[in-house]
C-alpha atoms as a PDB file:
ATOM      1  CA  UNK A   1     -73.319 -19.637  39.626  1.00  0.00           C
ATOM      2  CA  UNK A   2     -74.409 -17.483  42.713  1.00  0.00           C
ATOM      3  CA  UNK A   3     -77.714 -17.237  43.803  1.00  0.00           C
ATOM      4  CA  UNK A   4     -78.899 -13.810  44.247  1.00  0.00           C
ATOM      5  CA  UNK A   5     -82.035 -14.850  45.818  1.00  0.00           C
ATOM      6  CA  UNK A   6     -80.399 -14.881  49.445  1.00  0.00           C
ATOM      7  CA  UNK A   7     -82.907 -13.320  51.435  1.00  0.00           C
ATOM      8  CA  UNK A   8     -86.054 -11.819  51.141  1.00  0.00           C
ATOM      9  CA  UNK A   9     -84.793  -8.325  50.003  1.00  0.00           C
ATOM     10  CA  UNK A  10     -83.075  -9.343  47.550  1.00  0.00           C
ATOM     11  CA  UNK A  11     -85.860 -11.685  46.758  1.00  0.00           C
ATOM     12  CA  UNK A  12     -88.117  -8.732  46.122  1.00  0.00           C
ATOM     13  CA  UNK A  13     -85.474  -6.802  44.474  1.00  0.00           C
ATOM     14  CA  UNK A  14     -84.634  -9.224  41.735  1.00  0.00           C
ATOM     15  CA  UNK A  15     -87.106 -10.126  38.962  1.00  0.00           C
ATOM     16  CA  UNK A  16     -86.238 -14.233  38.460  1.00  0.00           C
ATOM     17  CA  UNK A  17     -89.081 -16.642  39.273  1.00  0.00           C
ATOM     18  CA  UNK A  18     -86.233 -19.746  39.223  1.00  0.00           C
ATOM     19  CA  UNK A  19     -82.952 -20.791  39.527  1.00  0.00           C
ATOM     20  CA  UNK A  20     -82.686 -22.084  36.148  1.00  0.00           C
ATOM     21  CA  UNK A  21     -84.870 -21.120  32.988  1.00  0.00           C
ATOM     22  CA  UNK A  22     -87.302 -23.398  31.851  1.00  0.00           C
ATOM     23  CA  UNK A  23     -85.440 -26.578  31.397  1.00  0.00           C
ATOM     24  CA  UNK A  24     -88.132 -27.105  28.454  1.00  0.00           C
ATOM     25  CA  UNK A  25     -86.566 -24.318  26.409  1.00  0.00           C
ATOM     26  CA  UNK A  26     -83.449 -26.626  26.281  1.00  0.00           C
ATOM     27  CA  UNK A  27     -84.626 -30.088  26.140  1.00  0.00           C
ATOM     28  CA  UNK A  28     -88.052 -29.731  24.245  1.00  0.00           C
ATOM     29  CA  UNK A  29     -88.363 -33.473  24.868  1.00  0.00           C
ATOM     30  CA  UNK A  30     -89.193 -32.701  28.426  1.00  0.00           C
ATOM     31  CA  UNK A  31     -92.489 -31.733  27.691  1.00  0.00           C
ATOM     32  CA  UNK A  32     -93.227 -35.183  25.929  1.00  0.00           C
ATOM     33  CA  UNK A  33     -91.622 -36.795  28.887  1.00  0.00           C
ATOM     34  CA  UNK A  34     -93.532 -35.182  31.707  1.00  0.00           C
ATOM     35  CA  UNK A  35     -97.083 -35.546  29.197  1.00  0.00           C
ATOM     36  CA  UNK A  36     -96.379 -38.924  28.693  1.00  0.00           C
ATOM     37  CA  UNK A  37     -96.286 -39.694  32.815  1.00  0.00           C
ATOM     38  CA  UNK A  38     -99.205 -37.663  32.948  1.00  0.00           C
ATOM     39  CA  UNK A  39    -100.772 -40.156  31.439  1.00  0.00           C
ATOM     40  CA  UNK A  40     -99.402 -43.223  32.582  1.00  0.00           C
ATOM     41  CA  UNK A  41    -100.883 -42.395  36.192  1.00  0.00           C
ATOM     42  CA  UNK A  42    -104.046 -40.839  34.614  1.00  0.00           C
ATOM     43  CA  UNK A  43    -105.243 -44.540  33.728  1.00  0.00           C
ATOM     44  CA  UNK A  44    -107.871 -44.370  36.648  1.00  0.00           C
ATOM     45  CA  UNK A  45    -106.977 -47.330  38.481  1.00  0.00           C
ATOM     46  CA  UNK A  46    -105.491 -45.187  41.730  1.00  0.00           C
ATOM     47  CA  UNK A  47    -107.868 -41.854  41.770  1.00  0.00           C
ATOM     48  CA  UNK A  48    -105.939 -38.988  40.938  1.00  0.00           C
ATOM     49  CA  UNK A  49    -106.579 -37.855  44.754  1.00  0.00           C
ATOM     50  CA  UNK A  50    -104.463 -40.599  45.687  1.00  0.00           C
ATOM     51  CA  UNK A  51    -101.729 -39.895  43.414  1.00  0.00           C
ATOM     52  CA  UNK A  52    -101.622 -36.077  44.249  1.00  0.00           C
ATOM     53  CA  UNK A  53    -101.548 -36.937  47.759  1.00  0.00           C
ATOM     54  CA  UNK A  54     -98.949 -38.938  47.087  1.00  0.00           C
ATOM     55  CA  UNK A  55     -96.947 -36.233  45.409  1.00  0.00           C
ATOM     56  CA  UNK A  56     -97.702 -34.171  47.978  1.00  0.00           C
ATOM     57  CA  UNK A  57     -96.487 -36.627  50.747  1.00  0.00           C
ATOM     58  CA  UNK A  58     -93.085 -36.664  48.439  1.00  0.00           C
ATOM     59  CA  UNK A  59     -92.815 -32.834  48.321  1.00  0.00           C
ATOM     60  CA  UNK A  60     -93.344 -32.657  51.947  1.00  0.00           C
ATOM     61  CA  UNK A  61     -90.544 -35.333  52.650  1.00  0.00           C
ATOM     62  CA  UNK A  62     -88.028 -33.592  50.260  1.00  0.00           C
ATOM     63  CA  UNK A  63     -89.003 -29.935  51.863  1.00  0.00           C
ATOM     64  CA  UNK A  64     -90.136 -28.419  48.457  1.00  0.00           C
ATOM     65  CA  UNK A  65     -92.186 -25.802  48.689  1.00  0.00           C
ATOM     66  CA  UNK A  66     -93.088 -25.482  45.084  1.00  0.00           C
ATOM     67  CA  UNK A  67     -94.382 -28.845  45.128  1.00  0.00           C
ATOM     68  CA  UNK A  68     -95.975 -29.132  47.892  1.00  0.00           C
ATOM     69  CA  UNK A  69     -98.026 -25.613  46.827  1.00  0.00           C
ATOM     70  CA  UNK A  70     -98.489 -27.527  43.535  1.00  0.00           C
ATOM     71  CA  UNK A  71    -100.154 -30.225  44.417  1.00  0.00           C
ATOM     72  CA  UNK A  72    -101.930 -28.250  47.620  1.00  0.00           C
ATOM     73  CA  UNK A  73    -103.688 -26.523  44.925  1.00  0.00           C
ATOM     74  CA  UNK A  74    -104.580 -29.957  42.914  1.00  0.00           C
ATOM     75  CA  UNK A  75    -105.944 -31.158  45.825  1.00  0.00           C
ATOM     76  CA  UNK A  76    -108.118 -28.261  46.668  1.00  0.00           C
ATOM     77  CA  UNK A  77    -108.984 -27.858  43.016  1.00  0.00           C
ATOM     78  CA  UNK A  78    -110.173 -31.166  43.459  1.00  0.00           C
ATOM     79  CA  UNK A  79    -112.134 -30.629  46.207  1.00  0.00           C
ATOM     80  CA  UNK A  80    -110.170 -31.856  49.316  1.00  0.00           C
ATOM     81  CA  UNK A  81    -110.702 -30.822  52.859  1.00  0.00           C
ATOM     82  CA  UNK A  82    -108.042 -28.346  54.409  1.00  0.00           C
ATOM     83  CA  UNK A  83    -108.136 -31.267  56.883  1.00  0.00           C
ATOM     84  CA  UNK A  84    -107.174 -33.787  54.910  1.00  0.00           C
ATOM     85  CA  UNK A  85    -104.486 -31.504  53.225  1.00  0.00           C
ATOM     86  CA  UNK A  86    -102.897 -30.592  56.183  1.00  0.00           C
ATOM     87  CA  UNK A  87    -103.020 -34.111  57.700  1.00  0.00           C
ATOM     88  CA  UNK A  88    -100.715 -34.968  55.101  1.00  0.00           C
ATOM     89  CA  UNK A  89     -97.450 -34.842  56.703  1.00  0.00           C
ATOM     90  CA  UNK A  90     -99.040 -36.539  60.230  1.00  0.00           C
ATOM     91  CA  UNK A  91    -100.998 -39.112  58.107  1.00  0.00           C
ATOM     92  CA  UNK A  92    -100.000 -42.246  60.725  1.00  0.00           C
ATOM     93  CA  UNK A  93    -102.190 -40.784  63.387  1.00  0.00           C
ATOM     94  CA  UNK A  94    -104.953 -38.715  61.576  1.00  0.00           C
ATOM     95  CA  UNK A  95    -108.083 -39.838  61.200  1.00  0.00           C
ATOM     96  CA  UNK A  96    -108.432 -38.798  57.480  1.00  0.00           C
ATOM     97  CA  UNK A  97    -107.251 -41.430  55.409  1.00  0.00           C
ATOM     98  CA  UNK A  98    -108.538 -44.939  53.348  1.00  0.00           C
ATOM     99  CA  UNK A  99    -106.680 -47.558  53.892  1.00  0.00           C
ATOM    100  CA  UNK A 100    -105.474 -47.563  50.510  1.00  0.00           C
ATOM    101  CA  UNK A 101    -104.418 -43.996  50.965  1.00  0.00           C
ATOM    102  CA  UNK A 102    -102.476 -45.113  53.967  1.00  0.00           C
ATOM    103  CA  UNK A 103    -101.013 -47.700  52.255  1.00  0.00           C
ATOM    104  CA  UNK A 104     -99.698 -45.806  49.139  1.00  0.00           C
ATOM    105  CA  UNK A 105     -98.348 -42.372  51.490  1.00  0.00           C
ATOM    106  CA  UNK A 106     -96.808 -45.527  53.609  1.00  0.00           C
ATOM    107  CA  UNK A 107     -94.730 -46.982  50.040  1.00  0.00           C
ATOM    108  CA  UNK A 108     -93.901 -43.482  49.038  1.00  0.00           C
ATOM    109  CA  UNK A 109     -92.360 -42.503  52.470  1.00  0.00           C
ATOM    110  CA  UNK A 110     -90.168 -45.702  52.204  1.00  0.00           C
ATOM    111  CA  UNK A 111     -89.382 -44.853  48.812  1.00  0.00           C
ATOM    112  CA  UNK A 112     -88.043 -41.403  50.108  1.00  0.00           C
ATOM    113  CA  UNK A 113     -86.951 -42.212  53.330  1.00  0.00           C
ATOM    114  CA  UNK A 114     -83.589 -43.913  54.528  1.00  0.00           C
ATOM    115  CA  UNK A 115     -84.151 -47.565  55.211  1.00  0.00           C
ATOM    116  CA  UNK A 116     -83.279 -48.511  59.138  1.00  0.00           C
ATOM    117  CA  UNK A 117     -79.401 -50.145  58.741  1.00  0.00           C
ATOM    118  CA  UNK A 118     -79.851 -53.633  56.900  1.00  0.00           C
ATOM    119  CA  UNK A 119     -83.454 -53.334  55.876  1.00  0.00           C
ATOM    120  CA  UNK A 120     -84.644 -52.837  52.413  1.00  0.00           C
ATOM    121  CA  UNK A 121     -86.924 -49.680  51.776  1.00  0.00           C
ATOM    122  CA  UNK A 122     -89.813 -51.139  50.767  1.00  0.00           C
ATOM    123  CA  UNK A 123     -89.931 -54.671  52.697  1.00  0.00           C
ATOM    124  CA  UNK A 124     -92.137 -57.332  51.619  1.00  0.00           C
ATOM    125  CA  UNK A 125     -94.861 -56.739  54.013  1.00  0.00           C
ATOM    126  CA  UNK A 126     -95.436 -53.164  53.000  1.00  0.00           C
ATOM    127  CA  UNK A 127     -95.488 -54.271  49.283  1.00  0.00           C
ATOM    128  CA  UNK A 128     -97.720 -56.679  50.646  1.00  0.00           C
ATOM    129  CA  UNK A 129     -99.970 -54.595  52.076  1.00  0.00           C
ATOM    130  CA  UNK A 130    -100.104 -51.978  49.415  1.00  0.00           C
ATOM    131  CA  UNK A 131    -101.316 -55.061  47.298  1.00  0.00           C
ATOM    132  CA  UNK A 132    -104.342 -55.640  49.238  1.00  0.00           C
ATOM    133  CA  UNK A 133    -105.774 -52.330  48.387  1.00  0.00           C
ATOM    134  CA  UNK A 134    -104.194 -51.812  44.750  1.00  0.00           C
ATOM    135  CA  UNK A 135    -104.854 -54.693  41.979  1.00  0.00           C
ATOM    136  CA  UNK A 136    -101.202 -55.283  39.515  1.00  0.00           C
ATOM    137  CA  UNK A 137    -102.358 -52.108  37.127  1.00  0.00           C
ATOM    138  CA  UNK A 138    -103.235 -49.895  40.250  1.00  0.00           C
ATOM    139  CA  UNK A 139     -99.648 -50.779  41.964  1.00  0.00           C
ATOM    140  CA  UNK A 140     -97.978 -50.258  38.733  1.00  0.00           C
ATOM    141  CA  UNK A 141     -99.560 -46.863  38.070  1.00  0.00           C
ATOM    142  CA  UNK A 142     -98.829 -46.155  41.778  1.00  0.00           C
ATOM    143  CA  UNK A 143     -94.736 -46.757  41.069  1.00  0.00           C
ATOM    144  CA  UNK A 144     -95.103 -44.831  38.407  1.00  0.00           C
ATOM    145  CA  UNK A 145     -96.807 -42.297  40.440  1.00  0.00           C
ATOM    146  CA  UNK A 146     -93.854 -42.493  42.703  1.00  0.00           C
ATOM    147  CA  UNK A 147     -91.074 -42.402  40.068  1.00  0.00           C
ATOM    148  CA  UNK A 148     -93.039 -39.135  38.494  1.00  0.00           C
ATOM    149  CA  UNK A 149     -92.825 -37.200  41.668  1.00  0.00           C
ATOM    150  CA  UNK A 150     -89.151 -38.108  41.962  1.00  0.00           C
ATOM    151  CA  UNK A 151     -88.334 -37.047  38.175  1.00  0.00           C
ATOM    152  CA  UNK A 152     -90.271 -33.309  39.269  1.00  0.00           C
ATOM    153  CA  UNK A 153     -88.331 -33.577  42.359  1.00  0.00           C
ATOM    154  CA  UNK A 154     -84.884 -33.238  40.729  1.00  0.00           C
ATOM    155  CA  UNK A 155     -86.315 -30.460  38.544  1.00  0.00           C
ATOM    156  CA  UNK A 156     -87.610 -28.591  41.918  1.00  0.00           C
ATOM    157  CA  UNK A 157     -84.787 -29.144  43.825  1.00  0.00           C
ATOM    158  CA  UNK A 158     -82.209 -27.919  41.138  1.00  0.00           C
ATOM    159  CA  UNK A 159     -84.512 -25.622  39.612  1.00  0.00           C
ATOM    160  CA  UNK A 160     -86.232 -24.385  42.131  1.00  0.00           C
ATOM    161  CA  UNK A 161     -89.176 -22.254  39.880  1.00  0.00           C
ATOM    162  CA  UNK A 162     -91.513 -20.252  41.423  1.00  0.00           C
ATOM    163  CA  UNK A 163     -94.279 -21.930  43.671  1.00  0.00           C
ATOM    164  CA  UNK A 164     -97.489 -21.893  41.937  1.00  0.00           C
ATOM    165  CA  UNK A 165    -100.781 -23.495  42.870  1.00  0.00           C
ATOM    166  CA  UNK A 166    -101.266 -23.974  39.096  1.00  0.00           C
ATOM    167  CA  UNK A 167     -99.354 -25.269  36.276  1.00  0.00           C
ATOM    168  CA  UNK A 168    -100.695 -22.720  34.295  1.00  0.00           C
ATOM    169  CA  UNK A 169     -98.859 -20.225  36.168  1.00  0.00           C
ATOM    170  CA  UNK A 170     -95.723 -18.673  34.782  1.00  0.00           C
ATOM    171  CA  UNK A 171     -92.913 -20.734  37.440  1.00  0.00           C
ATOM    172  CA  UNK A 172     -89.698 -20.693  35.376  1.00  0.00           C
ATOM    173  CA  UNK A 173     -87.264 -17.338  33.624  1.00  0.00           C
END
């Protein structure tokens, strides 16, 4: 298939939003999938600012830019600082950040990241310390934080539909 949306020209010229239609149109069980992780990280035990900073820690690693406008917009929606959103992808240094915050963009960059030759991604001290801010249900929801934003990421990458600050937005042909 050739992409027609080379440049900005022919950007403007053509009327697509994505890549690919709406990958819900073909697998309706998509919708269940994506509802049903929805809710497996909307359990409250990490606060949802957490997880979408999270997300947005992911999209920034994986150079996204409709997911890192979606969950820019959850955050503000939310409430967050532009400080605290842009911080995001210098979190080590700024001055922004819980611990627990810290620790969770710290798991999801090794989940993302290559691991240094003959280390594991996620060594036992970083699971470690991700456990002394997150009880067992709050690291679990956290993982499965993690594995959502890598299921959308595949979707995104392939995809690529229209940034939107909302979900409500129309983002796919």
């Amino acid at each position: 298939m050739t992409n027609t949306n080379t440049d900005a020209a022919d950007t403007a010229d053509t009327a697509t939003l994505s890549r690919m239609a709406d990958p819900g149109r073909f697998v309706p069980e998509l919708r269940d999938v994506s509802a049903a992780l929805f809710r497996a990280t909307g359990n409250r035990s990490v606060p949802r600012t957490t997880i979408s900073l999270v997300h947005l820690r992911a999209a920034q690693i994986v150079h996204n830019t409709y997911l890192t406008i979606l969950n820019t917009g959850f955050l503000r929606k939310a409430g967050e600082t532009e400080e605290r959103i842009t911080a995001v992808s210098s979190w080590q240094d700024a001055p922004y950040f819980t611990p627990a915050e810290r620790a969770a963009l710290a798991l999801v960059e090794a989940v993302l990241q290559p691991a240094p030759q003959g280390k594991e991604r996620v060594s036992d001290e970083l699971y470690a310390q991700a456990a002394e801010h997150f009880d067992e249900k709050a690291l679990a929801t956290l993982t499965i934080a993690i594995g959502q934003i890598n299921f959308f990421i595949a979707l995104a990458l392939i995809g690529k539909p229209a940034p939107v600050a909302s979900l409500a937005d129309r983002q796919w042909d």
